[in-house]
PDB file of N, CA and C in Angstrom:
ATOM      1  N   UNK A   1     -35.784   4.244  24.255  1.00  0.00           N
ATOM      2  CA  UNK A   1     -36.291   3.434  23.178  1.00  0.00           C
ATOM      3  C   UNK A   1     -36.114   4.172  21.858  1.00  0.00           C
ATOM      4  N   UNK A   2     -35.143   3.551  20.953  1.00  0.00           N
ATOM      5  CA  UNK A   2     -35.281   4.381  19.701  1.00  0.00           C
ATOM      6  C   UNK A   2     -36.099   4.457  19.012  1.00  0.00           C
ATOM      7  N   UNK A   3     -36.553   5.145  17.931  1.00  0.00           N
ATOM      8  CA  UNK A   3     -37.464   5.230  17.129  1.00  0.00           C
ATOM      9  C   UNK A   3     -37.347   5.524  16.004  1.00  0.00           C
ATOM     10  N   UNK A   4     -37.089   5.275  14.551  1.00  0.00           N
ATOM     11  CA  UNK A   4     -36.270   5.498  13.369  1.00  0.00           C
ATOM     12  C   UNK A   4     -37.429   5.354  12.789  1.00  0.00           C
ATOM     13  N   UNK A   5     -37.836   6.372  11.913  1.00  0.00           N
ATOM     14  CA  UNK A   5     -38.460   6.591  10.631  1.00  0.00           C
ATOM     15  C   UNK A   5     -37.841   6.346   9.328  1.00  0.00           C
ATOM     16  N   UNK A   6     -38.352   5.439   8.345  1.00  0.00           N
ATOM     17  CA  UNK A   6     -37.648   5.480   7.394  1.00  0.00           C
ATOM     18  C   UNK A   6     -38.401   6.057   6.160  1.00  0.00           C
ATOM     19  N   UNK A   7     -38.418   7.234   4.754  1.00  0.00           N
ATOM     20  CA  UNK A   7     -39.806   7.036   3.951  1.00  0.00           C
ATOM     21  C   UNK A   7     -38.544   7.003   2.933  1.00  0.00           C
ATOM     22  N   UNK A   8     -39.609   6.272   1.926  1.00  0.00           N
ATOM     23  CA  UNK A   8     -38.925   5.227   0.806  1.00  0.00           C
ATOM     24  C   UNK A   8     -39.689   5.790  -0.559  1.00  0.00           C
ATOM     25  N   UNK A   9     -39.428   5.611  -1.249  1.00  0.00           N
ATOM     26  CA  UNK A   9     -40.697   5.711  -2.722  1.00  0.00           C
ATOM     27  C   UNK A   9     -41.071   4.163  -2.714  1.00  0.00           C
ATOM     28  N   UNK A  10     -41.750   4.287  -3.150  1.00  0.00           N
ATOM     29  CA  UNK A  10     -42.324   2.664  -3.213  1.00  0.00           C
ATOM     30  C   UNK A  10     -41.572   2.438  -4.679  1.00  0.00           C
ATOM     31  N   UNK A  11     -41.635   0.902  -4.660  1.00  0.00           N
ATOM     32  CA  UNK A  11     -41.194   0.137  -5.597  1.00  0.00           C
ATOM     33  C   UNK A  11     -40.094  -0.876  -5.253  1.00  0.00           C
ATOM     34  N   UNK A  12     -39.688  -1.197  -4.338  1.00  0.00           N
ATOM     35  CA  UNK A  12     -38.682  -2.283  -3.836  1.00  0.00           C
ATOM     36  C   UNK A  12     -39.360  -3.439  -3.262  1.00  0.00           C
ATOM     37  N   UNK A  13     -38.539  -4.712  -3.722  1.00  0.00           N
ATOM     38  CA  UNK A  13     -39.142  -5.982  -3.087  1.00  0.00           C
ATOM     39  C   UNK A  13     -39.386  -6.149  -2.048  1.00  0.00           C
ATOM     40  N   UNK A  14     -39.947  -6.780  -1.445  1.00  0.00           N
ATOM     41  CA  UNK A  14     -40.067  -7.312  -0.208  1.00  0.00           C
ATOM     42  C   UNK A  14     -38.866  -8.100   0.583  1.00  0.00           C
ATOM     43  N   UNK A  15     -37.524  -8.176  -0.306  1.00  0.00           N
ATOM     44  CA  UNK A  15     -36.472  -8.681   0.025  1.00  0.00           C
ATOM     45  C   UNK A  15     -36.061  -7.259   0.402  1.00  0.00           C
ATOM     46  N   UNK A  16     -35.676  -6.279  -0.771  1.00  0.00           N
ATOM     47  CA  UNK A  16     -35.145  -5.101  -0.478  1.00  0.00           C
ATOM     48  C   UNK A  16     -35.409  -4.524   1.257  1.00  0.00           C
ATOM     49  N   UNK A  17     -36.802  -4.508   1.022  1.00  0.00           N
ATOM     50  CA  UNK A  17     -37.477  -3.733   2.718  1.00  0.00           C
ATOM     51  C   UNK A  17     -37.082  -4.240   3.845  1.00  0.00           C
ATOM     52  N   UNK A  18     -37.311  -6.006   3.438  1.00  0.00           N
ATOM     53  CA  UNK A  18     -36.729  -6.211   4.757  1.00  0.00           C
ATOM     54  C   UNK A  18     -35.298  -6.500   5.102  1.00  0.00           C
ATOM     55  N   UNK A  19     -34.738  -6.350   3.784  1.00  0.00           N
ATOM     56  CA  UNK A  19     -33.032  -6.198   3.884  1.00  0.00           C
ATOM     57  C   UNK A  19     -32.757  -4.419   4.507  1.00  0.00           C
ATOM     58  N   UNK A  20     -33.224  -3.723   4.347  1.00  0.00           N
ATOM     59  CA  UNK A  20     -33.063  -2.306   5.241  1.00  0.00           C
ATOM     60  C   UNK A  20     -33.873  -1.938   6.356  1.00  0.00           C
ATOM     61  N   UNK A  21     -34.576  -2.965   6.778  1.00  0.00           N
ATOM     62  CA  UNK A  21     -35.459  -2.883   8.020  1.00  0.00           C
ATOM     63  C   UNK A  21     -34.165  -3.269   8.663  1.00  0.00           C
ATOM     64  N   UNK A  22     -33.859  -4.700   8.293  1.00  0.00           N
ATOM     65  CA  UNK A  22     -32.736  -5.373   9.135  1.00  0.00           C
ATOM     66  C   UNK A  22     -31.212  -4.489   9.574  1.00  0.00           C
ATOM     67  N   UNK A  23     -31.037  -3.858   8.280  1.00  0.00           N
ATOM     68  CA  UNK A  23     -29.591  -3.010   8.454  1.00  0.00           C
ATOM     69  C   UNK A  23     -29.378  -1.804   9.245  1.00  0.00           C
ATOM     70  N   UNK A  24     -31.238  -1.462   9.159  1.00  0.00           N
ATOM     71  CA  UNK A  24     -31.345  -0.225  10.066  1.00  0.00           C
ATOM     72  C   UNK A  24     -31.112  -0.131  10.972  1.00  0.00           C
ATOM     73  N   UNK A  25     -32.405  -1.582  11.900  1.00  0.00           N
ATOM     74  CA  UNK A  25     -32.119  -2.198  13.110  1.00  0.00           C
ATOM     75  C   UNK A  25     -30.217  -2.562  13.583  1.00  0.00           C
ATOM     76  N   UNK A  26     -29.827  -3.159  12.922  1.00  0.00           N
ATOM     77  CA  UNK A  26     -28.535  -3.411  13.320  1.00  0.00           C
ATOM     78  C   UNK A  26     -27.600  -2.264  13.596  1.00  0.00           C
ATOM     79  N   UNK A  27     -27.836  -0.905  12.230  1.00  0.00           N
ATOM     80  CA  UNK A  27     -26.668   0.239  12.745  1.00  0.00           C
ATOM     81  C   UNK A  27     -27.483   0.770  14.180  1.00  0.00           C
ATOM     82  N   UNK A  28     -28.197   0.946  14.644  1.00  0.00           N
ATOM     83  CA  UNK A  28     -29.235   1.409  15.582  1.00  0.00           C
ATOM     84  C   UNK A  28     -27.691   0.464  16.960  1.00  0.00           C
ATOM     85  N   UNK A  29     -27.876  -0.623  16.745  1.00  0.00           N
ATOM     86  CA  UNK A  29     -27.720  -1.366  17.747  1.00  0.00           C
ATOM     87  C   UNK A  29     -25.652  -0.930  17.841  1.00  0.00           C
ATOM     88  N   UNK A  30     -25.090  -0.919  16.580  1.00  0.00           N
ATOM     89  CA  UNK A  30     -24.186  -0.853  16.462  1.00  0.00           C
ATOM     90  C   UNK A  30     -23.911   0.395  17.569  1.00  0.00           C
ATOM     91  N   UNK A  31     -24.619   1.857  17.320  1.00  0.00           N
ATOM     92  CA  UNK A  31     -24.351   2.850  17.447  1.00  0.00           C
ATOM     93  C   UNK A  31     -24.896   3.525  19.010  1.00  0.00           C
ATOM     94  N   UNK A  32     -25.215   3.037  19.770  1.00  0.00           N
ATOM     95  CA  UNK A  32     -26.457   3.517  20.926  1.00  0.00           C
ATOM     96  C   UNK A  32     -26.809   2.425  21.728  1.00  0.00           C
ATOM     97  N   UNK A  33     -26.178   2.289  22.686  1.00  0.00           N
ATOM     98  CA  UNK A  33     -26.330   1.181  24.004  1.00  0.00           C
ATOM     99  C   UNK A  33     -27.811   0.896  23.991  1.00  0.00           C
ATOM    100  N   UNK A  34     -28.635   0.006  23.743  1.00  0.00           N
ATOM    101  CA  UNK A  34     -29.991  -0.135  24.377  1.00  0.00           C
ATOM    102  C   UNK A  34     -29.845  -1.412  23.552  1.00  0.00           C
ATOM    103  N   UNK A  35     -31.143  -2.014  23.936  1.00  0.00           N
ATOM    104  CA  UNK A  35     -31.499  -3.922  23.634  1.00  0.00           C
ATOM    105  C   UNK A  35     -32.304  -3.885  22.784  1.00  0.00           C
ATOM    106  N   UNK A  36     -31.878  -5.007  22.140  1.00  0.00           N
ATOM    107  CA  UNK A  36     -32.824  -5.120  20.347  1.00  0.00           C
ATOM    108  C   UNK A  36     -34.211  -4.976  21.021  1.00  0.00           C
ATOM    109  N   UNK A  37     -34.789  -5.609  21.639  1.00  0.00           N
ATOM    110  CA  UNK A  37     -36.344  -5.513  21.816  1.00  0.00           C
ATOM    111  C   UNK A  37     -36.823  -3.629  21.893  1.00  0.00           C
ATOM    112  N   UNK A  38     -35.599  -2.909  22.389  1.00  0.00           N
ATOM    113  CA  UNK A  38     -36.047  -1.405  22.684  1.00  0.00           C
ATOM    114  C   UNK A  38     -36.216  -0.580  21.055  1.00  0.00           C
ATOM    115  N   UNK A  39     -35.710  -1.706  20.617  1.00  0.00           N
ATOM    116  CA  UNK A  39     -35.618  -0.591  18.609  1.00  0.00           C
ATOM    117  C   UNK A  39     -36.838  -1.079  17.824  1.00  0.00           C
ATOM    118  N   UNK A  40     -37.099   0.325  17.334  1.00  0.00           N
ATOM    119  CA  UNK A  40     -38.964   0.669  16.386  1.00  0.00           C
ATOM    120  C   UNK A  40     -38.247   0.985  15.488  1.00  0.00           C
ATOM    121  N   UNK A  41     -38.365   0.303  14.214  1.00  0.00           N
ATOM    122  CA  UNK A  41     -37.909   0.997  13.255  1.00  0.00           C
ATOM    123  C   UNK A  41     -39.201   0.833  12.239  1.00  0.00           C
ATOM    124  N   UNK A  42     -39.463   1.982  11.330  1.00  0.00           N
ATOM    125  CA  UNK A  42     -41.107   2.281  10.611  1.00  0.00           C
ATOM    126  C   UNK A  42     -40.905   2.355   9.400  1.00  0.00           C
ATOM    127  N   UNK A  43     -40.798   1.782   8.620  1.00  0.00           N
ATOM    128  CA  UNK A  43     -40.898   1.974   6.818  1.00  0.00           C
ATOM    129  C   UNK A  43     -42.321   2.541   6.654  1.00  0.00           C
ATOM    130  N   UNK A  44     -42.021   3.683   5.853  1.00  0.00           N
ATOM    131  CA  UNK A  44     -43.235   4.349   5.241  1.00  0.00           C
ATOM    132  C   UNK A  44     -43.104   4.404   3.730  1.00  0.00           C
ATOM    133  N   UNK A  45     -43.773   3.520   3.134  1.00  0.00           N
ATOM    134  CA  UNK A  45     -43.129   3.796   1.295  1.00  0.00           C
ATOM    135  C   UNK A  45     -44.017   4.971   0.707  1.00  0.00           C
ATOM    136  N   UNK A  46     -43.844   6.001   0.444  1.00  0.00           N
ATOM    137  CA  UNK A  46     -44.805   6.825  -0.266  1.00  0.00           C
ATOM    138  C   UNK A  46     -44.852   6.538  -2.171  1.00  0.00           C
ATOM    139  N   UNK A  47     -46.010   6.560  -2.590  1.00  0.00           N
ATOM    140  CA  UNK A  47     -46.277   6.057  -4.266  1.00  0.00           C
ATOM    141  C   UNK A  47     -45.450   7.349  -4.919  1.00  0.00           C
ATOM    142  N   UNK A  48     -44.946   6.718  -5.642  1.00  0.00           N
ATOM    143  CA  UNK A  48     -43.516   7.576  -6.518  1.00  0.00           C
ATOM    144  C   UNK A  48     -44.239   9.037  -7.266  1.00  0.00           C
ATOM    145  N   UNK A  49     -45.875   8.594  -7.198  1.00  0.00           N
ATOM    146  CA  UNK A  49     -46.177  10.136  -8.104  1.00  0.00           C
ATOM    147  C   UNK A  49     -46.634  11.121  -6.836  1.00  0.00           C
ATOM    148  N   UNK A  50     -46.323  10.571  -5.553  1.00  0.00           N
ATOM    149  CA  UNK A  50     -46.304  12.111  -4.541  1.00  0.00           C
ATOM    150  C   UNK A  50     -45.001  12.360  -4.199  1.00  0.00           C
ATOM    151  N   UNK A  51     -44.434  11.889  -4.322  1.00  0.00           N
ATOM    152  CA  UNK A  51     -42.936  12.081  -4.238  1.00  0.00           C
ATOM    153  C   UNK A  51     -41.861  13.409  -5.270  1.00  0.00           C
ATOM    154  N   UNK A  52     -41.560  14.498  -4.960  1.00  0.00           N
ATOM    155  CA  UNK A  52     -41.034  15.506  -5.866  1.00  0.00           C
ATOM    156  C   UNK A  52     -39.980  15.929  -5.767  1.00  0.00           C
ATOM    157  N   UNK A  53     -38.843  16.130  -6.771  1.00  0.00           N
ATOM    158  CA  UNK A  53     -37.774  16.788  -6.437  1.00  0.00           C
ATOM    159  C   UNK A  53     -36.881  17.801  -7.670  1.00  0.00           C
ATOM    160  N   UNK A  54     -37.408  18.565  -7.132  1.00  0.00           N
ATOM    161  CA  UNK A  54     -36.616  19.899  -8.235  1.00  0.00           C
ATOM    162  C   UNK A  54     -37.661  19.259  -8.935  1.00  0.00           C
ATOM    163  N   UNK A  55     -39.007  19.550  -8.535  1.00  0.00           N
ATOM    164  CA  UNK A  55     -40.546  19.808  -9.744  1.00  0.00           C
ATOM    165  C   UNK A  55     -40.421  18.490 -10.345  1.00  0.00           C
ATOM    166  N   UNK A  56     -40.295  17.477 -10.344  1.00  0.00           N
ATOM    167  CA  UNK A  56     -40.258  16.180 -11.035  1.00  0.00           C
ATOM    168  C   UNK A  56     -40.519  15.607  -9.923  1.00  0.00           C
ATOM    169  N   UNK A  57     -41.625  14.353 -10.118  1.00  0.00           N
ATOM    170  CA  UNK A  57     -42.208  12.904  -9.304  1.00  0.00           C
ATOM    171  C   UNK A  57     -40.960  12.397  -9.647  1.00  0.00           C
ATOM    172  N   UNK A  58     -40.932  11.284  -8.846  1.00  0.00           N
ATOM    173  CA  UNK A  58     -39.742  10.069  -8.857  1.00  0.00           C
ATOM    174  C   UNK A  58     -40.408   9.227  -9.981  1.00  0.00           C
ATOM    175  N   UNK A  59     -42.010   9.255 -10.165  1.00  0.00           N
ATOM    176  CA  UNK A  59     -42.573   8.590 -11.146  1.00  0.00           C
ATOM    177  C   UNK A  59     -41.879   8.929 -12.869  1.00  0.00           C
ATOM    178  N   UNK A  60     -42.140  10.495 -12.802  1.00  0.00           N
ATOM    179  CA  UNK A  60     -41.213  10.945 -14.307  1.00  0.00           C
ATOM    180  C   UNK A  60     -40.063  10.794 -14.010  1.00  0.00           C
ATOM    181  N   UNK A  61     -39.175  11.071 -12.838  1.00  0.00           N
ATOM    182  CA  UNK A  61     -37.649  10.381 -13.235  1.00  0.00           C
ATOM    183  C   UNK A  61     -37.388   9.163 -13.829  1.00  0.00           C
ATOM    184  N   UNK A  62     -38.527   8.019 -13.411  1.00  0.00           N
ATOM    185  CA  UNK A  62     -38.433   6.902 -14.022  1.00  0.00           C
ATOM    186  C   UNK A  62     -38.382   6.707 -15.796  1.00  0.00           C
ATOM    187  N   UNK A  63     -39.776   7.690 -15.644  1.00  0.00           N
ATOM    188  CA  UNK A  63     -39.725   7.532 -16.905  1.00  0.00           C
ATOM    189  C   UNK A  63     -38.701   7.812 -18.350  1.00  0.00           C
ATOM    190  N   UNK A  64     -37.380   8.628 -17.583  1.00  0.00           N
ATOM    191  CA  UNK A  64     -36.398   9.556 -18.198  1.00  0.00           C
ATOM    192  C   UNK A  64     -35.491   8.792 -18.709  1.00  0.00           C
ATOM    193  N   UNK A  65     -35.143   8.748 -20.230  1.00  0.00           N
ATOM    194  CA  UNK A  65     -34.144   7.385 -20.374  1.00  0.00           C
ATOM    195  C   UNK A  65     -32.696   7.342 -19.470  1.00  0.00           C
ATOM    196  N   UNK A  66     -32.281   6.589 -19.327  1.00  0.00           N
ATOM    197  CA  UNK A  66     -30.934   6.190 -18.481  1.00  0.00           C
ATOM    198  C   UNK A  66     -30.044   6.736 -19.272  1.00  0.00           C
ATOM    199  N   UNK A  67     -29.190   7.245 -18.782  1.00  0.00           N
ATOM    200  CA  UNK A  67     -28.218   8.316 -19.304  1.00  0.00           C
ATOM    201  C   UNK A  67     -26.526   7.647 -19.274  1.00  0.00           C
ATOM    202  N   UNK A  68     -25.992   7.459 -20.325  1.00  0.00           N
ATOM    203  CA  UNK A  68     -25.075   6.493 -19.640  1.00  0.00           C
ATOM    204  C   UNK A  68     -23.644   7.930 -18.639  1.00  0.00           C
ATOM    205  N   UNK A  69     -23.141   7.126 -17.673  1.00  0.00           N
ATOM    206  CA  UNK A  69     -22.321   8.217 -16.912  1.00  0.00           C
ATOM    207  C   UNK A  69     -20.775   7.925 -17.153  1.00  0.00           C
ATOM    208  N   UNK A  70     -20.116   6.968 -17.933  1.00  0.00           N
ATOM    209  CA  UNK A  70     -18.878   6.640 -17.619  1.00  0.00           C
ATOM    210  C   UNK A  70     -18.483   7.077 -19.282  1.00  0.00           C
ATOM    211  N   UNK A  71     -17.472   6.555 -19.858  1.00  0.00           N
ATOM    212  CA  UNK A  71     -16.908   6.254 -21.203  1.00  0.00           C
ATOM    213  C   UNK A  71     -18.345   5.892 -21.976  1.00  0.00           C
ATOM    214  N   UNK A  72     -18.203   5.892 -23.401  1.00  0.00           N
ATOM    215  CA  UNK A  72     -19.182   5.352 -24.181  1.00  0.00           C
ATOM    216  C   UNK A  72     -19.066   3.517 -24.633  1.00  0.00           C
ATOM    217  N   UNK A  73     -17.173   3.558 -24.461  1.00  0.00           N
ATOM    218  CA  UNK A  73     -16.985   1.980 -24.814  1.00  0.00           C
ATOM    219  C   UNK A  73     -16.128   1.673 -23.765  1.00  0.00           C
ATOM    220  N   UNK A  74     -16.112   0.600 -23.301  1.00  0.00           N
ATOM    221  CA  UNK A  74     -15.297   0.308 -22.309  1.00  0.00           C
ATOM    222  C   UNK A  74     -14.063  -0.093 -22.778  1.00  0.00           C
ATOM    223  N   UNK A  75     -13.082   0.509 -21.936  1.00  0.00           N
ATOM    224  CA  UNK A  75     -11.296   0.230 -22.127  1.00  0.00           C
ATOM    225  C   UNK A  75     -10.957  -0.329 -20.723  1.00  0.00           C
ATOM    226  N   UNK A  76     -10.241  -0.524 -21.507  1.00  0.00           N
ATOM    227  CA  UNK A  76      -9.035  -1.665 -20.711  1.00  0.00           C
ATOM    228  C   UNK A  76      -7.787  -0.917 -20.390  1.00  0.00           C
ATOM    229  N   UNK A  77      -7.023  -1.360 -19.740  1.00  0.00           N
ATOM    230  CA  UNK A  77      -6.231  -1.095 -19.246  1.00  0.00           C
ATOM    231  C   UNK A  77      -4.401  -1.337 -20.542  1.00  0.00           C
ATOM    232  N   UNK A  78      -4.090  -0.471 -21.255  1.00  0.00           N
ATOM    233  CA  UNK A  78      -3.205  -0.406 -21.657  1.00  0.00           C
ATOM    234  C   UNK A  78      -1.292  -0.255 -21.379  1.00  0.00           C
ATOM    235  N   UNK A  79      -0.950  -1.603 -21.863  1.00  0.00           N
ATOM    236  CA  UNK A  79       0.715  -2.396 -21.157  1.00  0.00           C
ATOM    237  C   UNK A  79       1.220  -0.502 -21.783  1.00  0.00           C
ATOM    238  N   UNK A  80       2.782  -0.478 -21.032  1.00  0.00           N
ATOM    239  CA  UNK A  80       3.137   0.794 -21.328  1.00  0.00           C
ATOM    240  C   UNK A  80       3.829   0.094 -22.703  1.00  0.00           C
ATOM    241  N   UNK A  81       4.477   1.874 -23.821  1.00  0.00           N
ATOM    242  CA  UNK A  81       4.674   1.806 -25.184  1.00  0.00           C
ATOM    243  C   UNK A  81       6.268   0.663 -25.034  1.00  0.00           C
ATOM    244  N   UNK A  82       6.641   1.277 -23.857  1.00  0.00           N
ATOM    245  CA  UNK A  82       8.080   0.175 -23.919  1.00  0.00           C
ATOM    246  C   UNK A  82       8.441  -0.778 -23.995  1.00  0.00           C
ATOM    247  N   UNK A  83       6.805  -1.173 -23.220  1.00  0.00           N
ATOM    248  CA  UNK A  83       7.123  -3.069 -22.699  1.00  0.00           C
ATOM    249  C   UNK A  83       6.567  -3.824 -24.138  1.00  0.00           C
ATOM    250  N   UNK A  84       5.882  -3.534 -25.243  1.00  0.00           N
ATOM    251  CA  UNK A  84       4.915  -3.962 -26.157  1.00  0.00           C
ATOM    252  C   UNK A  84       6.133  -3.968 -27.134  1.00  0.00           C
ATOM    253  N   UNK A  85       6.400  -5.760 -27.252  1.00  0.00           N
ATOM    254  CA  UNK A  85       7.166  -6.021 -27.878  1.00  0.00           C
ATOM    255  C   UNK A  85       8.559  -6.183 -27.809  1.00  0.00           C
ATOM    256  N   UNK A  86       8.551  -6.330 -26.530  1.00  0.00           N
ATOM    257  CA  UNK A  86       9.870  -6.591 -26.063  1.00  0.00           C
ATOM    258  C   UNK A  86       9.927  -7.439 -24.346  1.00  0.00           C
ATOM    259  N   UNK A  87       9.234  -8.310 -24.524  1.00  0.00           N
ATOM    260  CA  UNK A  87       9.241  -9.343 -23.548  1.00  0.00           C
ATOM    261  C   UNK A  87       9.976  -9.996 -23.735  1.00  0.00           C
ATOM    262  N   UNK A  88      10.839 -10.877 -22.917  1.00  0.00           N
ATOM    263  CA  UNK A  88      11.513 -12.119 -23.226  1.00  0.00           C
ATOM    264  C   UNK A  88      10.797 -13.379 -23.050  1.00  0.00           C
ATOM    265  N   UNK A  89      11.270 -14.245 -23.475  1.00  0.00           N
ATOM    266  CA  UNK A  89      10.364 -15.709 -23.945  1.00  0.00           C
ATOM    267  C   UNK A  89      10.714 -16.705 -22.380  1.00  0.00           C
ATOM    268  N   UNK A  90       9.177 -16.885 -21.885  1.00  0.00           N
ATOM    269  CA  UNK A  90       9.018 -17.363 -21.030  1.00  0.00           C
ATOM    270  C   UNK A  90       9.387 -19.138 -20.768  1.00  0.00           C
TER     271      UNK A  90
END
């Protein structure tokens, strides 16, 4: 009988939870011969201000402004210098 622990920070919907209750259950089944009725799977959400990592709650990560990670402006994808201006007429 499997038994899968899951701990979470709290703060996800009730769609979220039971969208990874469900996915859990399923890789479980994917991965390990036994019958859906034999799989326990346990969500434990712990509140984000007991939660710590590298000395910071998940609560102050929240609070940390969003940092952007990519380019500052988004680009596009640029035709090469050869072809720009020298198409023929369709």
């Amino acid at each position: 009988m499997p038994h899968i622990a899951v701990t979470i920070g709290a703060g996800r919907s009730p769609r979220q939870l039971r969208t990874l209750l469900h996915e859990v259950h399923a890789a479980v089944l994917r991965s390990v011969d036994t019958r859906p009725e034999h799989v326990r799977v346990v969500l434990h959400e712990v509140p984000r201000t007991h939660w710590s990592t590298a000395d910071t709650t998940l609560a102050e990560l929240d609070q940390e402004p969003v940092r952007p990670t990519g380019p500052a402006e988004p680009t596009t994808p640029a035709e090469p210098a050869e072809a720009v201006g020298e198409r023929e007429p369709s």
